[in-house]
Protein backbone atom coordinates (compact mmCIF):
# COMPACT_ATOMS: atom_id res chain seq x y z
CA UNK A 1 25.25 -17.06 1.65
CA UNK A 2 27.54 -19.84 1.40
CA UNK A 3 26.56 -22.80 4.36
CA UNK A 4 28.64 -21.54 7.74
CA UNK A 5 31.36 -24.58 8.67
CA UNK A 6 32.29 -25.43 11.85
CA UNK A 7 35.39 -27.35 12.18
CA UNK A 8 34.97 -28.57 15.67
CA UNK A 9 31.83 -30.35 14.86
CA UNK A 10 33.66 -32.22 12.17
CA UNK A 11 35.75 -33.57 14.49
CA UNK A 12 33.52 -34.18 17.18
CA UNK A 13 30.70 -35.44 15.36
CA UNK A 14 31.42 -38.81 15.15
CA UNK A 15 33.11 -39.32 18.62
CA UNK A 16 29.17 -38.03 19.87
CA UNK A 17 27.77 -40.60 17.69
CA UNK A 18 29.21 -43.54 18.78
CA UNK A 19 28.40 -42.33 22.37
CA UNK A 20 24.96 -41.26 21.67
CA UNK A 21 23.55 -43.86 20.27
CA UNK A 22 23.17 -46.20 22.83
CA UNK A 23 21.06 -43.57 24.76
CA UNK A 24 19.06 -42.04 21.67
CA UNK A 25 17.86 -45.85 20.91
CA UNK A 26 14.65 -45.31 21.04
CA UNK A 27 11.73 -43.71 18.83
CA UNK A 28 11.03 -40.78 19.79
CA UNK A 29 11.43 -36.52 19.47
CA UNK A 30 14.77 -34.69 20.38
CA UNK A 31 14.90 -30.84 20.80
CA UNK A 32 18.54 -29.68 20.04
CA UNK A 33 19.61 -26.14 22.28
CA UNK A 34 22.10 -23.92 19.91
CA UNK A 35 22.21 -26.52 17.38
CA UNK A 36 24.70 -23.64 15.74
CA UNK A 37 25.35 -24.53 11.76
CA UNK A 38 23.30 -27.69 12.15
CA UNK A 39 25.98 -29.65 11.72
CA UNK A 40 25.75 -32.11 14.34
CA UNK A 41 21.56 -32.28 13.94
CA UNK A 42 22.05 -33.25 10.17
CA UNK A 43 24.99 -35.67 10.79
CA UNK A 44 22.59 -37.17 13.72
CA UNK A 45 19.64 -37.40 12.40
CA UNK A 46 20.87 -39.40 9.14
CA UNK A 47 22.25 -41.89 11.34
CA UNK A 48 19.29 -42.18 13.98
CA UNK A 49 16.33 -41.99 11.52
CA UNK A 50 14.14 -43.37 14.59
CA UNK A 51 13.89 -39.85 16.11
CA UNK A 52 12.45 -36.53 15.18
CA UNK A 53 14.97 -33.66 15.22
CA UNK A 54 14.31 -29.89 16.00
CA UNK A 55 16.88 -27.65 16.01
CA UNK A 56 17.03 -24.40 17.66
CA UNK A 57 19.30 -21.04 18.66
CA UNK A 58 18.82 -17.56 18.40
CA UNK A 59 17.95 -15.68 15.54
CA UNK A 60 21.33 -14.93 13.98
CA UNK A 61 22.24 -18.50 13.60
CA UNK A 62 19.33 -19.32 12.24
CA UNK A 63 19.86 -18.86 8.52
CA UNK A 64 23.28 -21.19 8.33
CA UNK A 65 21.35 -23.74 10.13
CA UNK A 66 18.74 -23.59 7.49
CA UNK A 67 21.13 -23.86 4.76
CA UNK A 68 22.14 -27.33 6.33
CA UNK A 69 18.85 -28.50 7.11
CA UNK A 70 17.71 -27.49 3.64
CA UNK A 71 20.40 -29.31 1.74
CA UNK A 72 19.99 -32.44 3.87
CA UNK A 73 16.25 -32.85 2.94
CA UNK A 74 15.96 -35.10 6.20
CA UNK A 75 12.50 -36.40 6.76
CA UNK A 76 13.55 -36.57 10.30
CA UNK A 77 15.04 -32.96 10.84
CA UNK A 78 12.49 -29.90 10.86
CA UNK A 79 13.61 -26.29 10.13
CA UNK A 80 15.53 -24.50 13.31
CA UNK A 81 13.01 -22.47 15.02
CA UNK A 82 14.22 -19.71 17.50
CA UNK A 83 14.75 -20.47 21.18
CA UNK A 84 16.45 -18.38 23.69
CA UNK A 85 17.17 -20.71 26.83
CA UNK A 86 16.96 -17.53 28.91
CA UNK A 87 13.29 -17.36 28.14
CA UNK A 88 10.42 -18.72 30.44
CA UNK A 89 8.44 -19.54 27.06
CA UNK A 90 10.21 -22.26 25.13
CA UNK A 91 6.72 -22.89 23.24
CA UNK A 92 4.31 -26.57 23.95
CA UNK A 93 5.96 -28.86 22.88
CA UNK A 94 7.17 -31.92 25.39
CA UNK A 95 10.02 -33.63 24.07
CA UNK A 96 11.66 -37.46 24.28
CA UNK A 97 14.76 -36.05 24.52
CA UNK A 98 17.22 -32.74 24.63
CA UNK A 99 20.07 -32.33 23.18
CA UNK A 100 23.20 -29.85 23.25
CA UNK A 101 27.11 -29.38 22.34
CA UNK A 102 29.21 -26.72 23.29
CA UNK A 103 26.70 -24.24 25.04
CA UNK A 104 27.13 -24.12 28.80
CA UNK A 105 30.32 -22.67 28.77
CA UNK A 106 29.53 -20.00 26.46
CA UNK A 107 26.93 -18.91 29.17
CA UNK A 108 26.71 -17.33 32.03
CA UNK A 109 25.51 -19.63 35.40
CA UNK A 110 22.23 -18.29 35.79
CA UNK A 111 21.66 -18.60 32.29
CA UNK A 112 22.54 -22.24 32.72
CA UNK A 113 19.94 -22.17 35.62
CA UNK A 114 17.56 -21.02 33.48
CA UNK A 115 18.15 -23.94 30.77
CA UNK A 116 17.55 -26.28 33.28
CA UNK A 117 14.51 -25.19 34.33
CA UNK A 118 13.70 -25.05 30.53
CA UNK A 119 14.81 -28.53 29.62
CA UNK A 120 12.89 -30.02 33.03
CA UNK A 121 9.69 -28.49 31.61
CA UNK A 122 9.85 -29.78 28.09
CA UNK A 123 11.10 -32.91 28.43
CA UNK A 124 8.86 -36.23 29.60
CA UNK A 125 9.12 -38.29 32.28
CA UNK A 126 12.19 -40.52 31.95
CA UNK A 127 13.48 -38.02 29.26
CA UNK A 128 16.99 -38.05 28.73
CA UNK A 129 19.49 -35.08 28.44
CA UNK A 130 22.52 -35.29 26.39
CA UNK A 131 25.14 -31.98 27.23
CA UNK A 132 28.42 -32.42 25.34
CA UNK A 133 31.09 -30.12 26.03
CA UNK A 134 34.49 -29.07 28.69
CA UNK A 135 33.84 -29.35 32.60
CA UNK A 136 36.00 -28.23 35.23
CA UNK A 137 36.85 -31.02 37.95
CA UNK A 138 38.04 -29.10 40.77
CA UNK A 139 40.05 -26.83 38.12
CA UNK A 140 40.96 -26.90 34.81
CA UNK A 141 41.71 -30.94 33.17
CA UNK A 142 43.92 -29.09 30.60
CA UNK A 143 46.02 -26.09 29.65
CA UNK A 144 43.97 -25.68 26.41
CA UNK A 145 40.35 -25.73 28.71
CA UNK A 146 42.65 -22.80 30.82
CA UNK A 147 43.15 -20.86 27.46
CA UNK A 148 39.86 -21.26 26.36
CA UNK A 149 38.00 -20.13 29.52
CA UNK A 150 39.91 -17.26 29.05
CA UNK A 151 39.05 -16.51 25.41
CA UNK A 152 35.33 -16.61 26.53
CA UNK A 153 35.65 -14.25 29.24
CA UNK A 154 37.38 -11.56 26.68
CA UNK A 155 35.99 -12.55 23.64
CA UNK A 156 32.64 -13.53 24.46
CA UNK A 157 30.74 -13.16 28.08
CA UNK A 158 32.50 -12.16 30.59
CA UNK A 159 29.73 -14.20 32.85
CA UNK A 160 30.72 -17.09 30.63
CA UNK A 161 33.52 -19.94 31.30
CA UNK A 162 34.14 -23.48 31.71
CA UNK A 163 31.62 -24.83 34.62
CA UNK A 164 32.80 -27.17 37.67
CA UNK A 165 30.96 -30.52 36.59
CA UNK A 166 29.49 -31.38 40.43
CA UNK A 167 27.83 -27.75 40.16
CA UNK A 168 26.13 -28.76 36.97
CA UNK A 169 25.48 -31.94 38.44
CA UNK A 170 24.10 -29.95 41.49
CA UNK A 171 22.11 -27.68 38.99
CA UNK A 172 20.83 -30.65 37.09
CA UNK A 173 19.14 -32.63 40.70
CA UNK A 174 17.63 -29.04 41.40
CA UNK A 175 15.42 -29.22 38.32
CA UNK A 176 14.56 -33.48 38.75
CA UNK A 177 17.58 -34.63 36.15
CA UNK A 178 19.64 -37.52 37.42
CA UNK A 179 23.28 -37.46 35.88
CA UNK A 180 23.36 -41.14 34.21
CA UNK A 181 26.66 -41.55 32.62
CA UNK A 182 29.71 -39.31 31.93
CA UNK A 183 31.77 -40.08 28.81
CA UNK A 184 35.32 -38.96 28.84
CA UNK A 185 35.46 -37.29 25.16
CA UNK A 186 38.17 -36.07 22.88
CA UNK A 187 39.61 -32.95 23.51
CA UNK A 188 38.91 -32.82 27.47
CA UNK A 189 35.09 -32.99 26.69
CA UNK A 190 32.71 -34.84 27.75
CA UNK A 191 29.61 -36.17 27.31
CA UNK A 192 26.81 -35.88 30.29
CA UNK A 193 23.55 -38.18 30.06
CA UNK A 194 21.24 -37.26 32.62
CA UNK A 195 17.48 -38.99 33.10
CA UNK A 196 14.15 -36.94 33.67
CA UNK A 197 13.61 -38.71 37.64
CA UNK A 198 10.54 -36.83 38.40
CA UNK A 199 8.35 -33.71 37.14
CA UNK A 200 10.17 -30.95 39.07
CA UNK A 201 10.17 -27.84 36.73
C-alpha cells in the first residue's frame, strides 16, 4: 500500500505551525483526534520535538497513518492507536494537550458533544485544545464553506456540516474549556485554542 496523501494538509501544515507553536511551547504529551494520513502529526512532531505525539482515528485510517509514522521514525510520535470520539472509553491516559484538524464538521453535533466530553476527561488541568478547521459566524464566511457543507451532507453525513463557532464555543464552556484565541486561517479556517479552566467532564 503506497502512503495515502492528503493535499490539504500540505497546504495547511505549515500555516498550523506557525500558529501552534506558541501554544504547544511547552514539554509535554499531545493526543491528536483523526490524525487521518498522519500528515500533520509527523510534520508536527519534527518541528516540536519537546512533546510526545499520539495519533488516533478509527480503524480504517489506521494503516496510512502507520505508513507515515513508520517512515518518519520520530522518537516523539507513537503508532496511531484506534479512538472513536463517540465512545465513553477513550482508554487512561491524561494528556498535556489535544489536538485536531478538519473533524468537527465531518460530524454530526452530538458527536461533537461527545468529543468534548472526551477531550475534558483526558486532558489536565490547564490543558490546552487546539481545533483547526471552517466555522460558521452567523452563516457561511465563504461561497466555497457553502459548497462544502453541502458536499458533506450528500457525500458524507447527512448529520454533518460546518458548525456556528459561538455554539462550539457554547459546547466547549459546557465541558470546563475556555476558548483562548481564534486564528483567522487560510482558506476560511481557523484555528481555536481553548484552556482546560476546571475539571468538569
Amino acid at each position: 500500500m503506497p502512503k495515502p496523501v492528503s493535499q490539504p494538509c500540505l497546504r495547511n501544515q505549515t500555516p498550523i505551525y506557525q500558529s501552534l507553536k506558541q501554544y504547544f511551547n511547552k514539554p509535554g504529551s499531545v493526543l491528536e483526534l483523526a490524525c487521518g494520513t498522519a500528515q500533520h502529526a509527523v510534520y508536527l512532531a519534527e518541528r516540536l520535538p519537546h512533546l510526545n505525539w499520539q495519533t488516533s482515528d478509527l480503524e480504517p485510517a489506521l494503516e496510512g497513518a502507520r505508513l507515515w509514522i513508520n517512515e518518519a521514525t520520530l522518537k516523539n510520535l507513537k503508532p496511531p492507536m484506534m479512538l472513536n470520539v463517540e465512545d465513553e472509553d477513550w482508554g487512561d491516559q491524561v494528556y498535556d494537550y489535544c489536538y485536531s484538524a478538519n473533524l468537527v464538521h465531518f460530524i454530526s453535533m452530538q458527536s461533537v458533544h461527545s468529543m468534548f466530553a472526551g477531550i475534558s476527561k483526558h486532558i489536565k488541568k490547564q490543558g490546552l485544545l487546539a481545533l483547526y478547521g471552517p466555522y460558521n459566524q452567523n452563516g457561511f464566511t465563504s461561497e466555497g464553506n457553502a459548497r462544502l457543507d453541502e458536499w458533506l451532507k450528500a457525500d458524507v453525513n447527512p448529520d454533518a456540516g460546518i458548525k456556528e463557532l459561538n455554539e462550539i464555543v457554547s459546547l466547549a464552556i459546557d465541558k470546563g474549556l475556555q476558548l483562548k484565541a481564534n486564528h483567522d486561517m487560510p482558506a476560511n479556517n481557523h484555528l481555536l485554542i481553548f484552556t482546560k479552566s476546571g475539571n468538569t467532564g
